[in-house]
Protein backbone atom coordinates (compact mmCIF):
# COMPACT_ATOMS: atom_id res chain seq x y z
CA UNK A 1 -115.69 -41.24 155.12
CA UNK A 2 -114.99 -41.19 158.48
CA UNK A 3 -113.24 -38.08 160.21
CA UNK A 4 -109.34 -38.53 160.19
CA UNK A 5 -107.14 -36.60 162.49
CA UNK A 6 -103.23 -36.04 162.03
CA UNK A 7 -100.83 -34.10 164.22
CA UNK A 8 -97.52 -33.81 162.40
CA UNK A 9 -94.51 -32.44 164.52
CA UNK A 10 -91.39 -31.01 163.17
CA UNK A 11 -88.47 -32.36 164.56
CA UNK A 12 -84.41 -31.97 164.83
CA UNK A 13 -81.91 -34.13 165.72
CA UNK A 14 -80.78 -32.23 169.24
CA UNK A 15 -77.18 -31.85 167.39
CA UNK A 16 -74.61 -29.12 168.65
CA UNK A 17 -74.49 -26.42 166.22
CA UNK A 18 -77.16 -27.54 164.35
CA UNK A 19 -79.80 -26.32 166.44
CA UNK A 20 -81.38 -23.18 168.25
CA UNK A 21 -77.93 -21.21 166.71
CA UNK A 22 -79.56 -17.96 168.00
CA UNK A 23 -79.74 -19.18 171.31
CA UNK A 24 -76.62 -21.05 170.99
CA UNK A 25 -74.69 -17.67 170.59
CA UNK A 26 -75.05 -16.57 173.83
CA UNK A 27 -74.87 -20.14 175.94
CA UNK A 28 -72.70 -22.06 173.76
CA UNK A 29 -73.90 -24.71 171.16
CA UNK A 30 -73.79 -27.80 173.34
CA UNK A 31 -76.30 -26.30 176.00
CA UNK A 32 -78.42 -24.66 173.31
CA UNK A 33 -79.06 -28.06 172.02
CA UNK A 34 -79.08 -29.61 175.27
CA UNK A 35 -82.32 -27.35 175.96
CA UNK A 36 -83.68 -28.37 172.87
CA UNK A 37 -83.67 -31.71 173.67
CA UNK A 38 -85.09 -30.89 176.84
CA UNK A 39 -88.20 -29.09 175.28
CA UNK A 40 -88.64 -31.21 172.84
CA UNK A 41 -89.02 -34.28 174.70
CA UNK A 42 -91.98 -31.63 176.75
CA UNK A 43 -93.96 -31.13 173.76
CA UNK A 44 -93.74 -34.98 172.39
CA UNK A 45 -94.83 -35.64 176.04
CA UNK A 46 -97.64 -32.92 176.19
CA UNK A 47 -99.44 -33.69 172.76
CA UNK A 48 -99.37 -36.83 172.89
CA UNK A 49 -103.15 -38.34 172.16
CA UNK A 50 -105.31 -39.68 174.47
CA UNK A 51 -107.53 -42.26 173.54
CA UNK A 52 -107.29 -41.98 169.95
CA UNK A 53 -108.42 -38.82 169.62
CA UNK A 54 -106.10 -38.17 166.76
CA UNK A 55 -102.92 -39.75 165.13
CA UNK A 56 -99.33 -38.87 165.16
CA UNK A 57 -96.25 -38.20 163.11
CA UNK A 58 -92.50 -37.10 163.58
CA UNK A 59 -91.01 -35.63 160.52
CA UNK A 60 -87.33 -35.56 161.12
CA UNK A 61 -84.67 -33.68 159.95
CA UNK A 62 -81.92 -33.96 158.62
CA UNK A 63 -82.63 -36.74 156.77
CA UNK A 64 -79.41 -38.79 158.08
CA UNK A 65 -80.89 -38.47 161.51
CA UNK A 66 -83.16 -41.49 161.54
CA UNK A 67 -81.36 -43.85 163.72
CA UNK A 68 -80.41 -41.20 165.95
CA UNK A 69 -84.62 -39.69 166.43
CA UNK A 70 -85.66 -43.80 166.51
CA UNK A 71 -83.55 -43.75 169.38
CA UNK A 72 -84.68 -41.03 171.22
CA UNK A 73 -88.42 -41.12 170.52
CA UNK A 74 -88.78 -45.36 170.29
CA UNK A 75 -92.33 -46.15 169.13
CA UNK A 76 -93.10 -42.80 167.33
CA UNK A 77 -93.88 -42.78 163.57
CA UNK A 78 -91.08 -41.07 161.54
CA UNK A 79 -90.89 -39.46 158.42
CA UNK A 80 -88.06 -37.50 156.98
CA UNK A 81 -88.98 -34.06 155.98
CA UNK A 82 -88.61 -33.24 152.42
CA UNK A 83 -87.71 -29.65 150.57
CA UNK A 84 -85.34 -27.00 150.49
CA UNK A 85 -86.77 -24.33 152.90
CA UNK A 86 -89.01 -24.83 155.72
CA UNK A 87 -92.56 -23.64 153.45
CA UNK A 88 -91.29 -26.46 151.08
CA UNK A 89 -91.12 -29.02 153.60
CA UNK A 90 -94.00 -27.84 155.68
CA UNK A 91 -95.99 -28.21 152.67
CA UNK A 92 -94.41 -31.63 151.70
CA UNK A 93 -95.91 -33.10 155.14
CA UNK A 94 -99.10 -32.20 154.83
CA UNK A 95 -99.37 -33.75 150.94
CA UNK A 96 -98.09 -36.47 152.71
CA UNK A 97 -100.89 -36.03 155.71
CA UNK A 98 -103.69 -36.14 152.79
CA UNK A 99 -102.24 -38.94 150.84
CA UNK A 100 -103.02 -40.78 153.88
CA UNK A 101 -106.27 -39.92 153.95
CA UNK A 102 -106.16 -37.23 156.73
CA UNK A 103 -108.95 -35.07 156.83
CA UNK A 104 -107.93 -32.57 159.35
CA UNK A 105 -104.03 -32.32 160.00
CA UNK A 106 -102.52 -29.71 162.03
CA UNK A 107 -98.54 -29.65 162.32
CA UNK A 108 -96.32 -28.25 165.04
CA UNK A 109 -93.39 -27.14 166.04
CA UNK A 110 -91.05 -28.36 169.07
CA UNK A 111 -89.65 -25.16 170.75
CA UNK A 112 -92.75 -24.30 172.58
CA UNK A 113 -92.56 -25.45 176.03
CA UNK A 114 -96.45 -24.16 176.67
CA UNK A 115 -97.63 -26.06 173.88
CA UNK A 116 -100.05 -29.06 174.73
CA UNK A 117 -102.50 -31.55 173.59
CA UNK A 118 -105.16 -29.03 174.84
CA UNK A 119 -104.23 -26.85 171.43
CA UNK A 120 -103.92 -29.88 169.38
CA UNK A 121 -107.34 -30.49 169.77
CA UNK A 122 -108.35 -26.71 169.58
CA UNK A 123 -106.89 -26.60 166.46
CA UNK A 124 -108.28 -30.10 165.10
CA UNK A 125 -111.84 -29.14 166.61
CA UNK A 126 -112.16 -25.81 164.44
CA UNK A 127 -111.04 -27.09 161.59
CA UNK A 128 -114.84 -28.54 161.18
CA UNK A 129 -115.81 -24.76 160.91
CA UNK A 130 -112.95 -23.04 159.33
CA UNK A 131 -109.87 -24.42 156.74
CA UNK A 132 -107.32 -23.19 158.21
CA UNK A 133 -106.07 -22.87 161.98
CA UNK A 134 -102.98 -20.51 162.97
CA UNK A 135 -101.18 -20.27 166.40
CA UNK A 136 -99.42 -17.13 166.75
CA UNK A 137 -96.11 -16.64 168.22
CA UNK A 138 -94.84 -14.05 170.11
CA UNK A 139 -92.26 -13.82 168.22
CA UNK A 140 -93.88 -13.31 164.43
CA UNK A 141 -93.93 -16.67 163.97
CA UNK A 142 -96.59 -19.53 164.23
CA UNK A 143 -96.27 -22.45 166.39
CA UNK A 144 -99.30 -24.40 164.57
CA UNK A 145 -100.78 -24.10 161.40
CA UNK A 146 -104.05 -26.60 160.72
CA UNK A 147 -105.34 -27.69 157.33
CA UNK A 148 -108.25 -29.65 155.76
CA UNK A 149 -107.21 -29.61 152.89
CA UNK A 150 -103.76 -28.69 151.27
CA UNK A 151 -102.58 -24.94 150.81
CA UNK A 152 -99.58 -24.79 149.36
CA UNK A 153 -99.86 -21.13 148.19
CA UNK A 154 -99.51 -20.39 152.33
CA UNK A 155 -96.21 -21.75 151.82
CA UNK A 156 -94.67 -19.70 148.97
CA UNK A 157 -92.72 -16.88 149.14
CA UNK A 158 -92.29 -16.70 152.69
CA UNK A 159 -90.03 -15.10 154.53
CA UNK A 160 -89.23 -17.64 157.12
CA UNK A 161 -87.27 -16.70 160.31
CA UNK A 162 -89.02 -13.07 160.28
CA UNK A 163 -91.31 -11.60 162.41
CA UNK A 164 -93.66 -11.34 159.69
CA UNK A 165 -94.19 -14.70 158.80
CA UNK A 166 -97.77 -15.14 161.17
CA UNK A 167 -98.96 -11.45 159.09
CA UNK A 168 -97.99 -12.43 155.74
CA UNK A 169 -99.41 -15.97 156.24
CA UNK A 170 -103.11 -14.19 157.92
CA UNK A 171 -102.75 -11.81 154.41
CA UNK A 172 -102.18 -14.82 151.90
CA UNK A 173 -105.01 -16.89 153.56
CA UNK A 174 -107.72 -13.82 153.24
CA UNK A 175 -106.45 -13.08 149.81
CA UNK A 176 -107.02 -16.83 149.07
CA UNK A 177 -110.12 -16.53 151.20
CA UNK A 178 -109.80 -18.98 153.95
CA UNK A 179 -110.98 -18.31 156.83
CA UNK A 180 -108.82 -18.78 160.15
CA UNK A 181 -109.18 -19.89 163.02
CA UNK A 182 -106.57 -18.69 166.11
CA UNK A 183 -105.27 -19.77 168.68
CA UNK A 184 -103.96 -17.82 171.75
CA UNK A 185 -100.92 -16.77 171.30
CA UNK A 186 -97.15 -18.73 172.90
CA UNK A 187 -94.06 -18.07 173.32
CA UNK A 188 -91.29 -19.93 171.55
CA UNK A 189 -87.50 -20.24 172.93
CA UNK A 190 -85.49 -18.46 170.56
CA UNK A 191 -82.84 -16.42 173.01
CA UNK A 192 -81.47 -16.83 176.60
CA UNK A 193 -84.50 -14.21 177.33
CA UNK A 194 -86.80 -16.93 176.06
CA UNK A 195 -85.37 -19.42 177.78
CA UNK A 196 -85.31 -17.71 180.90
CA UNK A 197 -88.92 -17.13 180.86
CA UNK A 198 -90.29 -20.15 179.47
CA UNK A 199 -87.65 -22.95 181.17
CA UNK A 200 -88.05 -24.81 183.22
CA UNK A 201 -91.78 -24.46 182.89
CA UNK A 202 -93.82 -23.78 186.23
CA UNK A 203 -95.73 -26.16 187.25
CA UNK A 204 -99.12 -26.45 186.57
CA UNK A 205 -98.65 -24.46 183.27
């Protein structure tokens, strides 16, 4: 069968109070979300594929917010995520990836402003060699996570929001024995001091 690739990106409606609520306590919720938006609409815009070199899908939250993500990203595939914490959900999109008939998936974030197609295809590339593909944020966090087949054991018993979450998931994937693949490390926009260094984004990033 022939070689299937899948980017998945997590999405929120840009919705005052509903978004970026760290950030939002020091600016205010309506320009928190307002740079949400804005970033956002930079990494649908960055990873989007050239020439087919892989397919792509918005999972949406919440699940109300269909109309309202149709509208802002016309012509984009949605989905509405599914599951009670973000490791449920996470894990729910990629099922849904395989069932498909993906063969390599990798899934992404949208609060990255670095974050391009270049790392999309990083990520889909080495996940011929190794099954599973992390990007680390500077933060704790990940900003990607790739799969070739599904893992949901990476998804359990996380502690999401922490600064642990790219360590515990490294530990659960050797204990599983997986081998990873990373990518370079980015910066996600979490506080005013994130914002202030990552937005606007210089150009030629």
């Amino acid at each position: 069968m022939p070689e299937q690739r899948l980017l998945l990106v997590f999405l929120k409606a840009p919705r005052p109070g509903q978004v970026k609520t760290r950030l939002a306590a020091e600016i205010g919720d309506e320009p928190a979300a307002a740079a949400y938006r804005q970033i956002a609409e930079r990494v649908l815009l960055q990873t989007a594929p050239q020439e087919r070199e892989y397919d792509r899908l918005v999972f949406f939250a919440p699940p109300d917010a269909r109309a309202e993500v149709a509208a802002w990203f016309p012509g984009e595939t949605l989905v509405a995520q599914q599951g009670e914490d973000l490791g449920s959900r996470m894990d729910a999109a990629f099922a849904d990836a395989f069932a498909r008939g993906a063969t390599r998936v990798a899934l992404i974030g949208t609060d990255v402003p670095r974050l391009g197609r270049e790392h999309v295809l990083e990520a889909l590339t080495a996940l011929d060699e190794c099954p599973v593909v992390l990007g680390p944020a500077t933060d704790g966090g990940y900003y990607l996570i790739g799969l070739r087949e599904r893992q949901p054991d990476l998804f359990r018993d996380v502690e999401w929001g922490s600064a642990e979450v790219c360590a515990a998931t490294l530990a659960r994937a050797e204990a599983l024995r997986l081998a990873v693949h990373r990518l370079d490390p980015l910066r996600d926009v979490d506080t005013l001091a994130d914002l202030e260094a990552e937005w606007p984004p210089a150009s030629g990033r």
